[in-house]
Protein backbone atom coordinates (compact mmCIF):
# COMPACT_ATOMS: atom_id res chain seq x y z
CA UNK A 1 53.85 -0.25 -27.53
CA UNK A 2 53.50 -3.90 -27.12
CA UNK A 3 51.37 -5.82 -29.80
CA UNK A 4 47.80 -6.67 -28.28
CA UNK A 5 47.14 -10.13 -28.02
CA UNK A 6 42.85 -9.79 -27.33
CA UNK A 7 43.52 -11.86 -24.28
CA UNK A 8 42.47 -10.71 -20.48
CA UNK A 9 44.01 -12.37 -17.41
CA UNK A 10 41.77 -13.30 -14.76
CA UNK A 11 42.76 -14.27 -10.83
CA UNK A 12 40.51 -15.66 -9.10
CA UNK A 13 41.82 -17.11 -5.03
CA UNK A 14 41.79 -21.00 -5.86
CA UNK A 15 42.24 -23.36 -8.27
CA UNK A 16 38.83 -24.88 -8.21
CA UNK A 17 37.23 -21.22 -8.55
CA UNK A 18 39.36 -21.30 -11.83
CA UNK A 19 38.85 -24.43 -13.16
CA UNK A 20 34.60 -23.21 -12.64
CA UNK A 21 35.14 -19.67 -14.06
CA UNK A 22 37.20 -20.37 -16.65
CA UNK A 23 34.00 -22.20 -18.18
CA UNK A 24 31.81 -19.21 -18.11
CA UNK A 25 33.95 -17.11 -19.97
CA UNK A 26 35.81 -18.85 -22.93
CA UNK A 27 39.06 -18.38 -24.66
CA UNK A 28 39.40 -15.06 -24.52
CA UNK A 29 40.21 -15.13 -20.90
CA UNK A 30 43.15 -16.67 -19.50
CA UNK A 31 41.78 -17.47 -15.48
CA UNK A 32 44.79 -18.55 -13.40
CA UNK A 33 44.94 -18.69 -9.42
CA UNK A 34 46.63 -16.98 -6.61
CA UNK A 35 46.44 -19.93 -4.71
CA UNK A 36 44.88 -17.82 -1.44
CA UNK A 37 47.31 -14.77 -0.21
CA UNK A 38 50.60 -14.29 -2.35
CA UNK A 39 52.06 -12.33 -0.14
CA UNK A 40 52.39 -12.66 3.56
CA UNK A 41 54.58 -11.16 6.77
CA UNK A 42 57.92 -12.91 7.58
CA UNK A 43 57.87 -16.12 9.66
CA UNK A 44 60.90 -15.30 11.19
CA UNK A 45 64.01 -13.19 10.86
CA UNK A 46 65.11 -16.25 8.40
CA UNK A 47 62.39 -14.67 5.91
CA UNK A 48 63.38 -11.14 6.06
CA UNK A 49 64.94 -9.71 2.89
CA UNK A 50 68.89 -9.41 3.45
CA UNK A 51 68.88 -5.75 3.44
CA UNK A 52 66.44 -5.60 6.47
CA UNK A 53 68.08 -8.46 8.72
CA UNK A 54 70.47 -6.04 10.47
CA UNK A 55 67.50 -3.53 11.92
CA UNK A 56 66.21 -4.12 15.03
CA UNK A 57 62.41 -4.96 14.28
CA UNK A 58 63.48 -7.08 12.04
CA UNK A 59 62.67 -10.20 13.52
CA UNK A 60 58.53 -8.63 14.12
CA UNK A 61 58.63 -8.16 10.29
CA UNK A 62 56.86 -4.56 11.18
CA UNK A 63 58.99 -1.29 11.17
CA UNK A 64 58.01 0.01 14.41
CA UNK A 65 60.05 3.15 14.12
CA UNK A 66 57.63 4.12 10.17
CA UNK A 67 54.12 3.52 11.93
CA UNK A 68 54.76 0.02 12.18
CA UNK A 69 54.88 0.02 8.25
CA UNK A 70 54.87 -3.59 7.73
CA UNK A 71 57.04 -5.85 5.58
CA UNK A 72 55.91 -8.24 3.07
CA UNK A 73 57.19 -10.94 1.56
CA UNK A 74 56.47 -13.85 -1.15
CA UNK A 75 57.02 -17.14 0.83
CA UNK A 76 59.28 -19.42 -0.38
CA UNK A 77 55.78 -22.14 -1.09
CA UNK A 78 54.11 -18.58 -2.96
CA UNK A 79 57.31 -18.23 -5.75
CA UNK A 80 56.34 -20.18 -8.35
CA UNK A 81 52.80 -19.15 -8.72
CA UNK A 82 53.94 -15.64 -8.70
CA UNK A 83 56.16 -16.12 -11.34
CA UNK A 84 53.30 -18.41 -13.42
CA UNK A 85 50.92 -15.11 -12.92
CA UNK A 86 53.52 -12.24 -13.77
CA UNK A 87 54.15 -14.79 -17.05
CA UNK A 88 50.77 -14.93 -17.63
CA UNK A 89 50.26 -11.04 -17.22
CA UNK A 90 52.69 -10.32 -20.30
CA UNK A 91 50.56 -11.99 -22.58
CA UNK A 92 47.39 -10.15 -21.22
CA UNK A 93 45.99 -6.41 -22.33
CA UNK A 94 43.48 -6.66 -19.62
CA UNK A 95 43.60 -7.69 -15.70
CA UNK A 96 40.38 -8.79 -13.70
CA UNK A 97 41.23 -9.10 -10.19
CA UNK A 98 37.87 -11.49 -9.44
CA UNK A 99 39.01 -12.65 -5.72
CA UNK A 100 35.64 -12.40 -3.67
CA UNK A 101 34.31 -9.71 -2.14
CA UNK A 102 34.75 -10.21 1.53
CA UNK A 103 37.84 -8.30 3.40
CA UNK A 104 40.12 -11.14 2.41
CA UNK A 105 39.29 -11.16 -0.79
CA UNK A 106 40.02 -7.32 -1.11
CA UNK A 107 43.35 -7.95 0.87
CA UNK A 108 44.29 -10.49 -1.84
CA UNK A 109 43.70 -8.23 -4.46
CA UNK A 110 45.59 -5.68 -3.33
CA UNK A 111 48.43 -7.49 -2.38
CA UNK A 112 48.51 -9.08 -6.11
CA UNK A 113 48.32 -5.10 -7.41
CA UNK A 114 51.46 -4.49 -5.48
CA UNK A 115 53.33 -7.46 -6.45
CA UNK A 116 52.50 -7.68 -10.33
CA UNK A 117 52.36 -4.00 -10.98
CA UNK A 118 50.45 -4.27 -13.95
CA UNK A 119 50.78 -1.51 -17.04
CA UNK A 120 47.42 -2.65 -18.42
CA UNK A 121 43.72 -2.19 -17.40
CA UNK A 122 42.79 -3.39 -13.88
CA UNK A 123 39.28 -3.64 -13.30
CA UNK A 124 37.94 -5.65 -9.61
CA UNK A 125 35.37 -8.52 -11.57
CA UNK A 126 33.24 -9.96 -8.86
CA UNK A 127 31.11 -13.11 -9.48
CA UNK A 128 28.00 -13.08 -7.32
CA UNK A 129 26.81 -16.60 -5.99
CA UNK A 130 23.58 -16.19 -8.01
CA UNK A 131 25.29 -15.08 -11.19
CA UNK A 132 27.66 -17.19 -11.11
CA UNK A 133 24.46 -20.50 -10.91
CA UNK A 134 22.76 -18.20 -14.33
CA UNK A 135 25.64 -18.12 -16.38
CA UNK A 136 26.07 -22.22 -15.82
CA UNK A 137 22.86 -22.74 -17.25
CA UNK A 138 23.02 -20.56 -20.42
CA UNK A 139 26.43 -22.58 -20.60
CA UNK A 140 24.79 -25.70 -20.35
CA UNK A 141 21.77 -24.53 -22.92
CA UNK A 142 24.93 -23.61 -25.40
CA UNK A 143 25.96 -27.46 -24.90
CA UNK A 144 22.26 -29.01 -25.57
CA UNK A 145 21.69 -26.37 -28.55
CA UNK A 146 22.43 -25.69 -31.41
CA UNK A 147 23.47 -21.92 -30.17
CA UNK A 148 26.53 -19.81 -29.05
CA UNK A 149 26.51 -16.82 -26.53
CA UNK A 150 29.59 -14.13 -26.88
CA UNK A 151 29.22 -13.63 -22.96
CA UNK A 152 31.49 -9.76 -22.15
CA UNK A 153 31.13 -8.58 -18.87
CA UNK A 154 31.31 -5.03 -17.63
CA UNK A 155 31.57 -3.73 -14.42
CA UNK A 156 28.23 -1.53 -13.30
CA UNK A 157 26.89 -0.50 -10.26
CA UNK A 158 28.31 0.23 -6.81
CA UNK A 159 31.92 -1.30 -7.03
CA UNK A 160 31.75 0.09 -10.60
CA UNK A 161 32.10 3.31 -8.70
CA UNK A 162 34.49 2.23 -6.50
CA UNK A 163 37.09 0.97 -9.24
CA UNK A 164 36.40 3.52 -12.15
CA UNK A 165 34.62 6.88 -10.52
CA UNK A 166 31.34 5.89 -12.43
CA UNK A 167 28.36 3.82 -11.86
CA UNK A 168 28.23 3.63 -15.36
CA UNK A 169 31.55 3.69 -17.17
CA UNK A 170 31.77 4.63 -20.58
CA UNK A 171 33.22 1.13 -21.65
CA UNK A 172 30.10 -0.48 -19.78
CA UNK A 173 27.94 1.64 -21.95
CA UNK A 174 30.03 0.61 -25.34
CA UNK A 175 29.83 -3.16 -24.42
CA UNK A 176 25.81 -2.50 -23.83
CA UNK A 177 25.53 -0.44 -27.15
CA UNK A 178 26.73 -3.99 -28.85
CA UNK A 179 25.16 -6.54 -26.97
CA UNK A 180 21.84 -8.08 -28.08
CA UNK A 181 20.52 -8.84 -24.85
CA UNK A 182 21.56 -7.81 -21.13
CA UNK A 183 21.54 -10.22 -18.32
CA UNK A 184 22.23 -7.91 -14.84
CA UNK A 185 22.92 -9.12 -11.64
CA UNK A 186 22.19 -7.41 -7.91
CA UNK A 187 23.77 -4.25 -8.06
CA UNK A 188 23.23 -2.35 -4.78
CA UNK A 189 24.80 -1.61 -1.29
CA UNK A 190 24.04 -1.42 2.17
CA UNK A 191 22.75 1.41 3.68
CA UNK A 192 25.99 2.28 5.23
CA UNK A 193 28.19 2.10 1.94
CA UNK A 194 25.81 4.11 -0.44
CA UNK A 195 27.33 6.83 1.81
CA UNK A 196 30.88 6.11 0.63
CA UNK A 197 28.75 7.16 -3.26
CA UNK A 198 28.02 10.71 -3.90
CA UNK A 199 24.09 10.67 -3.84
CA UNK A 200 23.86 10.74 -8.02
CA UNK A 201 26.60 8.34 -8.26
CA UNK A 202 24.57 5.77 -5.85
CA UNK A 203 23.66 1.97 -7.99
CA UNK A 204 20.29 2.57 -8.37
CA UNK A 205 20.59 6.90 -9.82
CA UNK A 206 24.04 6.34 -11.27
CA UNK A 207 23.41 3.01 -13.00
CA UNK A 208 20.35 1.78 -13.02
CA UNK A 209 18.10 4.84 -14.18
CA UNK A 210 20.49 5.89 -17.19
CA UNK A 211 20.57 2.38 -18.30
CA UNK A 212 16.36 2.37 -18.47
CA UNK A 213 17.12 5.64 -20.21
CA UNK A 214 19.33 4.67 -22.88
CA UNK A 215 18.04 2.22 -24.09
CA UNK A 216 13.94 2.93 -23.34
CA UNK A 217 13.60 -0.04 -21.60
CA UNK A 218 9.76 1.01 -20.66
CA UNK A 219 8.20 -2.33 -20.23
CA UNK A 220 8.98 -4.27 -17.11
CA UNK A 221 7.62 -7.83 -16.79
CA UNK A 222 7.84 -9.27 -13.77
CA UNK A 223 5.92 -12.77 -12.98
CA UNK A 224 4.67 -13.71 -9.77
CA UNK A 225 4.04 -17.35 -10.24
CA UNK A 226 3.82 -19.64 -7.10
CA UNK A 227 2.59 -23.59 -8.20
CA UNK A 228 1.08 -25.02 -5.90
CA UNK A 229 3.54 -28.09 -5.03
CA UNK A 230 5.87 -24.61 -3.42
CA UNK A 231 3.29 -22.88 -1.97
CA UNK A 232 4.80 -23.72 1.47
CA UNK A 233 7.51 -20.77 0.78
CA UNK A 234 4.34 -18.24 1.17
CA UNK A 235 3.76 -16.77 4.74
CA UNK A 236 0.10 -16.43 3.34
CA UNK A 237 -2.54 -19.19 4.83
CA UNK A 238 -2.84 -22.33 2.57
CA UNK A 239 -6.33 -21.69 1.66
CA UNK A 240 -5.07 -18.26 -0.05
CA UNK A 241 -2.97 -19.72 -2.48
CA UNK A 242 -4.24 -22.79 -2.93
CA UNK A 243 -4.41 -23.92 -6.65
CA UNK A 244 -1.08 -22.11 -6.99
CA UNK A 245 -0.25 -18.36 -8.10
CA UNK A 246 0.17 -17.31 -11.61
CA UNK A 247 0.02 -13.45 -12.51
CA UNK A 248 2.28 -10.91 -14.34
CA UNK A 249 3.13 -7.16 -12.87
CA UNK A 250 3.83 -5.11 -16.18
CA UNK A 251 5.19 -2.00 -15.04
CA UNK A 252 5.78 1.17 -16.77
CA UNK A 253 9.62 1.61 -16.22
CA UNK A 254 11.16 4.92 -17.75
CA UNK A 255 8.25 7.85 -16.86
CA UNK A 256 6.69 8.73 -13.66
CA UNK A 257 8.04 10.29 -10.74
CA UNK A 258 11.28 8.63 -10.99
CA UNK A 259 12.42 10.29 -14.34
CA UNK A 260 10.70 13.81 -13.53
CA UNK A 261 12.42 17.09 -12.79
CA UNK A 262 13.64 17.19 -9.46
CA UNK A 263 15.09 19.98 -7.12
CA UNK A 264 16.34 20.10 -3.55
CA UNK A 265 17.30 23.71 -1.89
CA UNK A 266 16.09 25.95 0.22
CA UNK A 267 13.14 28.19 0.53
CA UNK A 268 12.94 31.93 1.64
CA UNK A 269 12.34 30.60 5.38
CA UNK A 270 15.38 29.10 5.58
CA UNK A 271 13.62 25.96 5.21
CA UNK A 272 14.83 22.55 3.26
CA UNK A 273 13.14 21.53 0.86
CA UNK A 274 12.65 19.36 -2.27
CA UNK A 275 10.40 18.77 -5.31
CA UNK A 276 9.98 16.03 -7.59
CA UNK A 277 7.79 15.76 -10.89
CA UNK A 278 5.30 12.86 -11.86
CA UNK A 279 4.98 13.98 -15.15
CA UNK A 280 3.56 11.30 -18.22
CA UNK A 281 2.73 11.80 -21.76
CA UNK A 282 -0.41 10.43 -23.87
CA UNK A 283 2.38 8.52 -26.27
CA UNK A 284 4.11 6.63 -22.93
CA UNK A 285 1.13 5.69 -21.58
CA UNK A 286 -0.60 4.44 -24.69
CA UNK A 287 2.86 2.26 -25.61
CA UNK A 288 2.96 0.44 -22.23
CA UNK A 289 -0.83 -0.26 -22.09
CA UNK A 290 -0.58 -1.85 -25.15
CA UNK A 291 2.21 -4.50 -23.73
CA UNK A 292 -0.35 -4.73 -20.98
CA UNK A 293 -2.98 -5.90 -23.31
CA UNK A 294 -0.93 -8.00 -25.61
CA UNK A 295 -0.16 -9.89 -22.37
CA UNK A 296 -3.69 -10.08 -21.14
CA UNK A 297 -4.54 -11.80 -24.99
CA UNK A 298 -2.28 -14.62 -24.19
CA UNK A 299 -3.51 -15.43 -21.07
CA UNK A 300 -6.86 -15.55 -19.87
CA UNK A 301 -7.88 -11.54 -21.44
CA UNK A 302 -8.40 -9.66 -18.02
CA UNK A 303 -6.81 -6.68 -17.57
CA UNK A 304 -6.03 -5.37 -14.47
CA UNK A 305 -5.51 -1.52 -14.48
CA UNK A 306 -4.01 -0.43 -11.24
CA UNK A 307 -4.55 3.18 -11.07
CA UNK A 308 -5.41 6.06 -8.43
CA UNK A 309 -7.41 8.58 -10.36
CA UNK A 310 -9.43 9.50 -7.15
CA UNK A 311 -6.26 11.82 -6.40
CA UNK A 312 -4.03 11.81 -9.31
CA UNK A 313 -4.63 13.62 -12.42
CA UNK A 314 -1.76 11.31 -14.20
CA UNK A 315 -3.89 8.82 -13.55
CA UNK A 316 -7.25 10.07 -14.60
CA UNK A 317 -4.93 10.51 -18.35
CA UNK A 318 -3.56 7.12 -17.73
CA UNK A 319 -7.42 5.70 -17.23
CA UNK A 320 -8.87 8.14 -20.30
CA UNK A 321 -5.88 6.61 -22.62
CA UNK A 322 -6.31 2.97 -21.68
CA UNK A 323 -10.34 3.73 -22.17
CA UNK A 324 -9.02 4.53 -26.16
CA UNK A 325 -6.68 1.74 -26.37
CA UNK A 326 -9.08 -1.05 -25.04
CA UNK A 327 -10.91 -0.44 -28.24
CA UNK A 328 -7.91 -2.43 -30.00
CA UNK A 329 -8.78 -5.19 -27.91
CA UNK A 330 -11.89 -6.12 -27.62
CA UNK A 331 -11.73 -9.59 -26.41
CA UNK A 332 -10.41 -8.16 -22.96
CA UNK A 333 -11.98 -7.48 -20.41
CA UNK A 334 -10.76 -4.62 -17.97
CA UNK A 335 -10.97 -4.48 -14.33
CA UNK A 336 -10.09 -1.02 -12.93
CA UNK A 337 -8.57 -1.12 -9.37
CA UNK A 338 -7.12 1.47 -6.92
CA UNK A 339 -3.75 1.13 -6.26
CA UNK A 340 -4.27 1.03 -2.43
CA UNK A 341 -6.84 -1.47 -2.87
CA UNK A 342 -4.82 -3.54 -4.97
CA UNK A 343 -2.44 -3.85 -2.48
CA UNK A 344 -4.87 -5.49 -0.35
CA UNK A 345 -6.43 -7.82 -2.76
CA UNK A 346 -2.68 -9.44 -3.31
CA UNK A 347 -2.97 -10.96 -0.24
CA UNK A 348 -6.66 -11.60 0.35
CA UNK A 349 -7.25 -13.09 -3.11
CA UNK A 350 -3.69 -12.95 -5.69
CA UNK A 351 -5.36 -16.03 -7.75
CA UNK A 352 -8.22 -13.82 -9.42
CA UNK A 353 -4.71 -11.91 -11.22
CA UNK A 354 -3.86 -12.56 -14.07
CA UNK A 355 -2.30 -9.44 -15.66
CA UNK A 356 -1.93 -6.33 -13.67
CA UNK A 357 -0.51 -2.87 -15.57
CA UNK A 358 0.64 -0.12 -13.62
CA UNK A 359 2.63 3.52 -13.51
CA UNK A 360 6.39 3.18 -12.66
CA UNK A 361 6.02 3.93 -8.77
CA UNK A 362 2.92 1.81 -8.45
CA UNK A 363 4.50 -1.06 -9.92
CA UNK A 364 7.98 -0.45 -7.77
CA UNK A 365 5.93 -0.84 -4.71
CA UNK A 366 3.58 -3.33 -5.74
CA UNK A 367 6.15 -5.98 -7.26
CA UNK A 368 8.31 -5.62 -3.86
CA UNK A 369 4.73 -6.59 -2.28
CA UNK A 370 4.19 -9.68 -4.69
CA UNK A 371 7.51 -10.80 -3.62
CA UNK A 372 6.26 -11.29 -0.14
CA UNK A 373 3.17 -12.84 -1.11
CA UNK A 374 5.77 -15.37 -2.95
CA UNK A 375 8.22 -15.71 0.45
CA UNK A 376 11.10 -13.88 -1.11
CA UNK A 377 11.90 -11.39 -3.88
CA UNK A 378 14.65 -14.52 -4.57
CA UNK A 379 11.39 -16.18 -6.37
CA UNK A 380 10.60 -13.03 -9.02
CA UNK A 381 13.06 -12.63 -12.40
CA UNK A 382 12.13 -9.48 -14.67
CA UNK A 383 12.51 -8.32 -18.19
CA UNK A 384 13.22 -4.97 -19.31
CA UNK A 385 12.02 -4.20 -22.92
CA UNK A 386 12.71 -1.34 -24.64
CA UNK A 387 11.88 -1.20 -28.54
CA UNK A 388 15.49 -2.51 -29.55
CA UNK A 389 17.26 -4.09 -26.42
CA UNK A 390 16.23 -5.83 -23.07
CA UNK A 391 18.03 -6.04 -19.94
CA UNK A 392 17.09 -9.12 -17.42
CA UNK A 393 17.73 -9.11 -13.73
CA UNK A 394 16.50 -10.48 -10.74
CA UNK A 395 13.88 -8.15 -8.63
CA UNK A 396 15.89 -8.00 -5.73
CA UNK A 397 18.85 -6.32 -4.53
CA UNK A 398 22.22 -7.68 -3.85
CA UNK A 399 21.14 -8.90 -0.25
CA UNK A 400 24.17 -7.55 1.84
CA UNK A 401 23.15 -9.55 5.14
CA UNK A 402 23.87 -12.85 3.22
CA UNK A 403 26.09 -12.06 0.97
CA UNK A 404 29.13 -14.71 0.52
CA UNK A 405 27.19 -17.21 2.54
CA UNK A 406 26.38 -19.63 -0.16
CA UNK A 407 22.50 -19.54 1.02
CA UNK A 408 20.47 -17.22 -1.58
CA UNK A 409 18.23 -19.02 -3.75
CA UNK A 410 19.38 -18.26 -7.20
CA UNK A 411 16.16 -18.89 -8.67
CA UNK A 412 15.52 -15.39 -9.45
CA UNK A 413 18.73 -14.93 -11.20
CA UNK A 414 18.23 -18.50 -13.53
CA UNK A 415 14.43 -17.23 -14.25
CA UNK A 416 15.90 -14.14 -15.93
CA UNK A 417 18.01 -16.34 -17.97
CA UNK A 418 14.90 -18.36 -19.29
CA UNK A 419 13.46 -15.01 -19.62
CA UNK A 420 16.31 -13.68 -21.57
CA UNK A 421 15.66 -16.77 -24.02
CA UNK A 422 12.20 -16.43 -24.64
CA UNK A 423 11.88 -13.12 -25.15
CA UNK A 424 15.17 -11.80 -26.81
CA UNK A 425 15.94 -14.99 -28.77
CA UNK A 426 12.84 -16.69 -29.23
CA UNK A 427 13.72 -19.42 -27.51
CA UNK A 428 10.61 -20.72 -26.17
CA UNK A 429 11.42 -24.77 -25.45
CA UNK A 430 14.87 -23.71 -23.83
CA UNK A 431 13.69 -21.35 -21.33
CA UNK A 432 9.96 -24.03 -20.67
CA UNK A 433 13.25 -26.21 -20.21
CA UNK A 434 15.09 -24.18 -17.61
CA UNK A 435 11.61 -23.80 -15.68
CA UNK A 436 10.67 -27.45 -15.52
CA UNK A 437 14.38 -27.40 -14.35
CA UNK A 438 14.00 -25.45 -11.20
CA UNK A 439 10.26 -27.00 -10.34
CA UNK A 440 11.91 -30.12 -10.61
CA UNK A 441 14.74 -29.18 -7.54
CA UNK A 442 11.99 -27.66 -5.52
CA UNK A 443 10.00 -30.46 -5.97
CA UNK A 444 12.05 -32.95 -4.71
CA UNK A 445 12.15 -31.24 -1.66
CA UNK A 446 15.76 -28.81 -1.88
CA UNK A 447 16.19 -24.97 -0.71
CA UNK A 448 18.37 -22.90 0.36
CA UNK A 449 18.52 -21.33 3.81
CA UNK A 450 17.33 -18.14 2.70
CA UNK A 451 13.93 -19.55 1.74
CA UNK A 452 10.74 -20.15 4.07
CA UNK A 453 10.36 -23.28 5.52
CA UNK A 454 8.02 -23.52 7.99
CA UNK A 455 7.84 -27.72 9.08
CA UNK A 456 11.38 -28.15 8.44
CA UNK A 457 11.03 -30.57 5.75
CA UNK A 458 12.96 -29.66 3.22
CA UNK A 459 16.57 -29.92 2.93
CA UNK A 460 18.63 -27.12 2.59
CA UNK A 461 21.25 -26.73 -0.14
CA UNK A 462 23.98 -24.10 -0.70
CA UNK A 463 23.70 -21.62 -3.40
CA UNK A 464 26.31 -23.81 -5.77
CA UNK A 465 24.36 -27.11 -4.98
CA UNK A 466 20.63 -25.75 -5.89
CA UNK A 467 22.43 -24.45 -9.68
CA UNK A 468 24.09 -28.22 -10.05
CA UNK A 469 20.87 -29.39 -9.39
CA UNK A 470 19.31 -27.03 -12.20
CA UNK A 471 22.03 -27.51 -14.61
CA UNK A 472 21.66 -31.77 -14.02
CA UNK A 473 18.18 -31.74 -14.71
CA UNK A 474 19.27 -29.96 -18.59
């Protein structure tokens, strides 16, 4: 067995990618590039391996008689990298193949399987554009502080799937287990690949679910904070959010009908059907009402309790429970709203919010909903707290329809870094920092295409430029 050297090889498609990545993730990755495609068809019959040049399709560079198998070769300008990466690949115990994620970047991937035929680990490691803008500025806070981050990255999700059978491998869960904090980007898929994923292995039941699970990440925090110097990105009227928006959704995350007993089949009709179970206990509601009120004492003390105990008997126990823990917290006052109701008050009023607390469905639907009150889910990070680990992400999905375009905002993705600070590491004055940071690029009148802009006045930046702009303002 050969002696393990700790060091993984990554290839990325060119050298500037490298030169960028090999930043984020430190010495114990070796990044090299393939330099676009390493392998390619014959130019001519010059190209064609010696062994080939007497048969007749030779010259095509496609064996038409073996279902036009074709023939590939290294070009002569492609040698010398190829060696430099099969050199590299010795000294590795680990091989990310982190080409993008469009159809040429899966083509060069596969081609540089083929050609290297590794005999350690392969795992696909794909960098998305936001990501990618949120790990420069925790590199940047690692220059300006007196701090170090041990980044590892694990593959989760929908092309976690794809390349290992799981959602959720078992060395994604072991690099989790150790980590002090979890920073996750977009995970999902179209509507059209999920059905390449058995139902249970699909991102959001294979992944994301066990992940809340593990590691009882119950509270979800998710601001909704709109200044007033950006409310141009909301489609509401100006006189709606003037004065600026400033509210937090804390959302019950690991109960509810999304964690119930469920049960698809077919009934003695001959009928489909399926059941699900909302089902809550005194002890989970009493734990995330708390986090509600904690919040509410650090803000202005009004409580929002977004319930619908008109129907529900969860929530008539969630209402009775909150009744027993508002005792704790005097100093607040509660305001108890139907869930319908509050739907419609986040658009005809969102400034008399200040913290709202909410079931796990409730809070699903509503945060979506505060996202269009801000313009975009692309303006809403979140926290995931559990009792002894956090995971941060971004409230939105992976966005397939502009994916690789270079235009999503990655504001989102940033905000869950400054989250991450705050509230993992107690790094208050880095992640105020990293705010202030952002504001600042808005402010001086830069987006990205994916954002509202109604008078065309602002002047749209690519994904990459809007992060440089972040990480120049640290």
């Amino acid at each position: 067995m050969a002696k393990s050297t700790g060091k993984s090889l990554v290839i990325v498609e060119s050298p500037a990618k490298a030169r960028t990545i090999s930043k984020f993730l430190g010495p114990a990755y070796q990044v090299e590039a393939s330099i676009g495609h390493v392998r390619d068809l014959p130019a001519g019959k010059k190209d064609v391996p010696e062994k080939y040049k007497a048969e007749d399709w030779a010259y095509l560079g496609v064996d038409i008689d073996q279902d036009f198998q074709p023939l590939y070769i290294v070009p002569t300008d492609k040698k010398k990298q190829v060696k430099k990466l099969k050199d590299a690949l010795k000294e590795a115990d680990h091989l990310y193949l982190a080409t993008d994620e469009d159809r040429e970047g899966e083509a060069i991937s596969w081609h540089l399987r083929e050609i290297l035929k590794p005999r350690v680990p392969v795992d696909r490691l794909v960098f998305h554009e936001i990501t990618k803008e949120a790990i420069a500025v925790l590199k940047k806070i690692e220059e300006t502080s007196d701090v170090s981050f041990d980044l590892r990255y694990a593959p989760f999700g929908g092309q976690a799937y794809f390349d290992h059978g799981s959602a959720f491998p078992e060395e994604t869960k072991k690099i989790c287990d150790e980590a002090d904090a979890i920073l996750k980007g977009p995970i999902g898929l179209s509507f059209e690949e999920s059905k390449n994923i058995p139902v249970d292995e699909q991102p959001e039941r294979g992944a994301l679910l066990p992940l809340r699970r593990r590691y009882n990440t119950f509270a979800n925090f998710r601001p909704v904070y709109l200044p007033e110097e950006l409310s141009h990105f909301s489609p509401l009227k100006p006189r709606v959010v003037e004065g600026g928006v400033d509210f937090m959704i804390i959302r019950e995350l690991v109960g509810g009908l999304y964690f119930g007993e469920k049960e698809r089949g077919e009934n003695a009709d001959g009928k489909r059907y399926v059941k699900e179970v909302l089902e809550y206990d005194e002890d989970q509601i009493r734990q995330i009402l708390h986090v509600g009120f904690q919040e509410a004492m650090g803000r202005n003390k009004v409580l929002h309790n977004i319930h619908k105990n008109n129907v529900l008997k969860s929530s008539v126990l969630w209402c009775e429970v909150l009744d027993e823990v508002a005792i704790e917290y005097p100093e607040v006052e509660v305001k108890h709203l139907l869930v319908d109701a509050a739907a419609t008050h986040m658009f005809l009023n969102p400034r008399q919010f200040s913290v709202m607390v909410m079931e796990n469905m409730f809070g699903d639907i509503l945060s979506d909903e505060a996202g269009g009150l801000l313009g975009s889910l692309g303006l809403m990070p979140s926290a995931c707290m559990g009792p002894d680990k956090a995971y941060y992400e971004p409230s939105h999905g992976s966005a397939p329809d502009i994916a690789g375009q270079g235009i999503a905002n990655p504001y989102s993705m940033i905000g869950s870094v400054a989250m991450m600070l705050e509230k993992s590491f107690g790094m208050k004055d880095e992640a105020r920092k990293i705010w202030d940071a952002m504001r600042d690029v808005f402010g001086e009148g830069y987006t990205t295409a994916d954002l509202r802009d109604p008078e065309g006045k602002l002047q749209p930046i690519t994904t990459a430029e809007f992060g440089a702009k972040v990480v120049g303002k640290l």
